[in-house]
N, C-alpha and C. Protein backbone atom coordinates (compact mmCIF):
# COMPACT_ATOMS: atom_id res chain seq x y z
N UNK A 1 0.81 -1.19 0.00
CA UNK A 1 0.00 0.00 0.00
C UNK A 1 0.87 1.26 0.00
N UNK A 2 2.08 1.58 0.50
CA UNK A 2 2.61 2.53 1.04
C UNK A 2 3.64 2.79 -0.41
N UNK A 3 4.15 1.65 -1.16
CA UNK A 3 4.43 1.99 -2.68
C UNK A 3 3.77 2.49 -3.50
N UNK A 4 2.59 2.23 -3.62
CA UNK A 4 1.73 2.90 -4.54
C UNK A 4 0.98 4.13 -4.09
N UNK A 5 1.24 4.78 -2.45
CA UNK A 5 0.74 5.56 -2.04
C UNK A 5 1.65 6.81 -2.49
N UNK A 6 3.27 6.55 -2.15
CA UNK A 6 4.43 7.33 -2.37
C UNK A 6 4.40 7.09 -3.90
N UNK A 7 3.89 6.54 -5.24
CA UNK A 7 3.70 7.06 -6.40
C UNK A 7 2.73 7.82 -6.86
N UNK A 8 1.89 7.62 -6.25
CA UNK A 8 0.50 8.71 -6.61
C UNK A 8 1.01 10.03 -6.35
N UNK A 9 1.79 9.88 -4.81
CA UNK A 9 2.08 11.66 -4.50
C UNK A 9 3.74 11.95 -5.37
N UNK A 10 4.11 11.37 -6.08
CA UNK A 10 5.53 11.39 -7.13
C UNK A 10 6.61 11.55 -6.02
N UNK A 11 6.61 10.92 -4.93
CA UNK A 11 7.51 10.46 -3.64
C UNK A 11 7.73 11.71 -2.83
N UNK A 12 7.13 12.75 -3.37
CA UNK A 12 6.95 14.06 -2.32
C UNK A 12 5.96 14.29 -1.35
N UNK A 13 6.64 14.55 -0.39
CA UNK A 13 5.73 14.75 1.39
C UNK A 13 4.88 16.24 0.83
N UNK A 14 5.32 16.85 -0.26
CA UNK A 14 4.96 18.60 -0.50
C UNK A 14 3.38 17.67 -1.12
N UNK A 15 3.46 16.87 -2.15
CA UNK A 15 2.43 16.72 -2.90
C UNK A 15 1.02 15.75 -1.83
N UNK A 16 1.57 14.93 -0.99
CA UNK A 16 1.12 13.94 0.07
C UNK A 16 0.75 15.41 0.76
N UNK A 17 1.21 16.22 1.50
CA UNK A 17 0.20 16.92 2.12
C UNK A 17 -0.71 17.94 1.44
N UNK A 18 -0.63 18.47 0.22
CA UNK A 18 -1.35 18.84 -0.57
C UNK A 18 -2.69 18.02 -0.72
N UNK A 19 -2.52 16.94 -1.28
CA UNK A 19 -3.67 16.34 -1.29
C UNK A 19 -4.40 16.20 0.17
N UNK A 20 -3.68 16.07 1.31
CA UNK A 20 -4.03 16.17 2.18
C UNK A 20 -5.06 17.26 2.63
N UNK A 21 -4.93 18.41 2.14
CA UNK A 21 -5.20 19.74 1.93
C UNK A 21 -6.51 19.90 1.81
N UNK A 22 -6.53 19.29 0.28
CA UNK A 22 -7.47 19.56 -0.56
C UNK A 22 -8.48 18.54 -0.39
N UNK A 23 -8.29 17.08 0.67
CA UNK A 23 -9.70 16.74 1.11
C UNK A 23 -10.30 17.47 2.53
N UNK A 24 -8.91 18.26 3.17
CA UNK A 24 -9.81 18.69 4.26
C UNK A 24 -10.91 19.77 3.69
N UNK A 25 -9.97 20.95 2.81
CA UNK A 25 -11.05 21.68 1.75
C UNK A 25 -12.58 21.44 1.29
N UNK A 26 -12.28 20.06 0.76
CA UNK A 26 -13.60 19.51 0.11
C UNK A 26 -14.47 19.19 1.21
N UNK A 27 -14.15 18.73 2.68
CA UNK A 27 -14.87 18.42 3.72
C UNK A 27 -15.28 19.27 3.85
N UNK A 28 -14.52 20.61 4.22
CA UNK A 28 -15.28 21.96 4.76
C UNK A 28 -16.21 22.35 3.66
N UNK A 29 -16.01 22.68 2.58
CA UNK A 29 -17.05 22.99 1.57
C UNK A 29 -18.42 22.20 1.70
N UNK A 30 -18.29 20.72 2.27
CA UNK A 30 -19.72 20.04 1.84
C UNK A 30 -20.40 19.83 3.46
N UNK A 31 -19.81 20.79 4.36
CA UNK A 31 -20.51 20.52 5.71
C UNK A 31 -21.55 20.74 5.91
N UNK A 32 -22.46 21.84 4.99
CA UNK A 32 -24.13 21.85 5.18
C UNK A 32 -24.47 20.87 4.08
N UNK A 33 -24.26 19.80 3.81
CA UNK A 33 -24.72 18.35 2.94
C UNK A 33 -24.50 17.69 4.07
N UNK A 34 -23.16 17.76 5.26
CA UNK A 34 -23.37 16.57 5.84
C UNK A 34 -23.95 16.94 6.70
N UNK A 35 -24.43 18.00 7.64
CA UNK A 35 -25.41 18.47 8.62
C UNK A 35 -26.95 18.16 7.74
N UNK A 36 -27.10 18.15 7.05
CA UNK A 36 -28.90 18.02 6.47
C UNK A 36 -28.79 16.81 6.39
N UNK A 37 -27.71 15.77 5.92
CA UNK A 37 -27.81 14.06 5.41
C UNK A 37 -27.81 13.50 6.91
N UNK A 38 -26.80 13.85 8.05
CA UNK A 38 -26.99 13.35 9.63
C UNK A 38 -27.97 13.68 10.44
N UNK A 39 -28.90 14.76 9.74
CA UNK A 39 -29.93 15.47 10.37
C UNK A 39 -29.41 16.28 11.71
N UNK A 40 -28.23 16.78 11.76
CA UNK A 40 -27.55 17.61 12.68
C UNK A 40 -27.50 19.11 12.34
N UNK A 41 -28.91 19.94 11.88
CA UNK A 41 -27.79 20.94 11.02
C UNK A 41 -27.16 22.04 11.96
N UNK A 42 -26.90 21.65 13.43
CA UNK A 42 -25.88 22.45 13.75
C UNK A 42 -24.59 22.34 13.94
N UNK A 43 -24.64 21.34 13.54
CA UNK A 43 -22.72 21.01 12.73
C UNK A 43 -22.49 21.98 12.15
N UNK A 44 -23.03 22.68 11.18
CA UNK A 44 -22.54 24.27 11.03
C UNK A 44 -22.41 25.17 11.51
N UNK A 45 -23.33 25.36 12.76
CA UNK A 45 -23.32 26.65 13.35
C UNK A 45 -21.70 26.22 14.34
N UNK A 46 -21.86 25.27 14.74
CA UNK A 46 -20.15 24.50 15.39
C UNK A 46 -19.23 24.33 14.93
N UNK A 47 -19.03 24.27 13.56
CA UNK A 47 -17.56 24.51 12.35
C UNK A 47 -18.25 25.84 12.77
N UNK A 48 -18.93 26.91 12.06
CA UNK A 48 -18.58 28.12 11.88
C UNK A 48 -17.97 29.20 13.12
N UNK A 49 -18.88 28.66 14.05
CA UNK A 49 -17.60 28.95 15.57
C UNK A 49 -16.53 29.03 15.76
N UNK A 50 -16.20 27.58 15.09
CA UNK A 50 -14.68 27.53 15.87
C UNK A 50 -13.99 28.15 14.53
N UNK A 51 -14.37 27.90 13.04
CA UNK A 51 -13.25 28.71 12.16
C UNK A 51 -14.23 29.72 11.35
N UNK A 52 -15.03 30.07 11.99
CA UNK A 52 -15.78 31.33 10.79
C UNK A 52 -16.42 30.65 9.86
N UNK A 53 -16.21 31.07 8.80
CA UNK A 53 -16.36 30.62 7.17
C UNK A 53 -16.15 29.29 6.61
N UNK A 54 -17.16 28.14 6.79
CA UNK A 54 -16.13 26.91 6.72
C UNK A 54 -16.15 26.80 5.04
N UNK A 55 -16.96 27.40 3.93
CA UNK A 55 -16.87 27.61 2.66
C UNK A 55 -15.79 28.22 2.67
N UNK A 56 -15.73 29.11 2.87
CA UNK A 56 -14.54 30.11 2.25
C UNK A 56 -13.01 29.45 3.19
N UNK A 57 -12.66 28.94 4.06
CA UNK A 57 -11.83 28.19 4.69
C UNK A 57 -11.37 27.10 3.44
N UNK A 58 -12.75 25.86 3.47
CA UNK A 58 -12.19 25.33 1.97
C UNK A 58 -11.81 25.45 0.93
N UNK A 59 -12.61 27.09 0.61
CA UNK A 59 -11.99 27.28 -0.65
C UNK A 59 -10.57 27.67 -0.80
N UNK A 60 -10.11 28.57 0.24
CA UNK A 60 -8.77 29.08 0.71
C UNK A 60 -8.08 27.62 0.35
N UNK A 61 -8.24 26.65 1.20
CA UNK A 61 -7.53 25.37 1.32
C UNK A 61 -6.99 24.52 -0.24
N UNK A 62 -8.35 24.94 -0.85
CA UNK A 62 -8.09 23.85 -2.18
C UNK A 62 -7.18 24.72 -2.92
N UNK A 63 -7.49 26.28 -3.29
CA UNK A 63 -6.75 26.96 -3.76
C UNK A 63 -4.98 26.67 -3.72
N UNK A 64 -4.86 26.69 -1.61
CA UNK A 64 -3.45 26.35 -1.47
C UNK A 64 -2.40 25.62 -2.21
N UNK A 65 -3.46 24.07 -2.06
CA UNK A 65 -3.60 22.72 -2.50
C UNK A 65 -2.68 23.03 -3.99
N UNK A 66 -3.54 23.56 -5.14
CA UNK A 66 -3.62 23.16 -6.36
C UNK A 66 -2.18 23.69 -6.50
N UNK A 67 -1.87 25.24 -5.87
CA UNK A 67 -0.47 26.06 -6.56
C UNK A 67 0.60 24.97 -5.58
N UNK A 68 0.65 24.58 -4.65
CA UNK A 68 1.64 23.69 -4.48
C UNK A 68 1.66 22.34 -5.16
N UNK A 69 0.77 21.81 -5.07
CA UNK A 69 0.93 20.60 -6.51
C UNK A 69 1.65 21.38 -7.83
N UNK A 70 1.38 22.19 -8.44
CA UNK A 70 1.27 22.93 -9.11
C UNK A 70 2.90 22.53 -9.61
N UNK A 71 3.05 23.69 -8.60
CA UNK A 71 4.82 23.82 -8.23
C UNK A 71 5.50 23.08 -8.07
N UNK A 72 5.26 22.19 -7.13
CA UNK A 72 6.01 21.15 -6.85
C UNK A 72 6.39 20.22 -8.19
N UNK A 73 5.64 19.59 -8.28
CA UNK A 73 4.91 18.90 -9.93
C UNK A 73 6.20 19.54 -11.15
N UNK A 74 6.18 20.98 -11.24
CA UNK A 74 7.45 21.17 -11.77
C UNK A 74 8.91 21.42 -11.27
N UNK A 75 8.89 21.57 -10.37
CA UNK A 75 9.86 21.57 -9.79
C UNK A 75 10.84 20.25 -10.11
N UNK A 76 9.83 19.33 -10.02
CA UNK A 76 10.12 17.93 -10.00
C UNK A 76 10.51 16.77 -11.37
N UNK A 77 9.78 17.92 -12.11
CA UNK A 77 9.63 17.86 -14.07
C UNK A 77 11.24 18.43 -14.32
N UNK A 78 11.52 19.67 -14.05
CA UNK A 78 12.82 20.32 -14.31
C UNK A 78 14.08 19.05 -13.82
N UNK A 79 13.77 18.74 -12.61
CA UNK A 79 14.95 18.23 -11.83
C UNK A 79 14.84 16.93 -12.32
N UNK A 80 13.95 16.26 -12.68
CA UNK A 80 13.96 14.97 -13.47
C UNK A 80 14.82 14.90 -15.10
C-alpha cells in the first residue's frame, strides 16, 4: 500500500500533504450536505464557531492545495 501511495504523491511529502489539503477543503465545503444528510444541522453553526467561514476556509484550502501541486509537480519535471 505505502508503494503505490508514495507514487500517486511522485515520492513528495509537498504533494502527500497537498492532497491532504485539498480533502480537508472539500470536507469543509460540503458541511451543510453533511449536517442536512446526519440530520444535525448544527454542525454548522459548530464549524462556523470555531473557524468562521467553513466555505470560504475550503476554498482558501483547495486553492493552497492546487499552486503547491502545481509547483512542486514542476519543480520535480525540471529536476527529473
Amino acid at each position: 500500500m505505502w508503494p503505490k501511495l508514495k507514487a500517486l504523491c511522485l515520492h513528495s511529502a509537498t504533494i502527500a500533504w497537498s492532497y491532504l489539503l485539498m480533502a480537508v477543503g472539500s470536507a469543509l465545503q460540503l458541511i451543510d450536505a453533511a449536517g442536512d444528510a446526519l440530520g444535525d444541522p448544527s454542525i454548522k453553526d459548530q464549524v462556523t464557531a470555531a473557524i468562521s467561514d467553513a466555505r470560504t476556509v475550503g476554498r482558501i484550502l483547495l486553492g493552497i492545495a492546487i499552486v503547491n501541486i502545481i509547483a512542486r509537480a514542476r519543480s520535480l519535471r525540471r529536476a527529473g
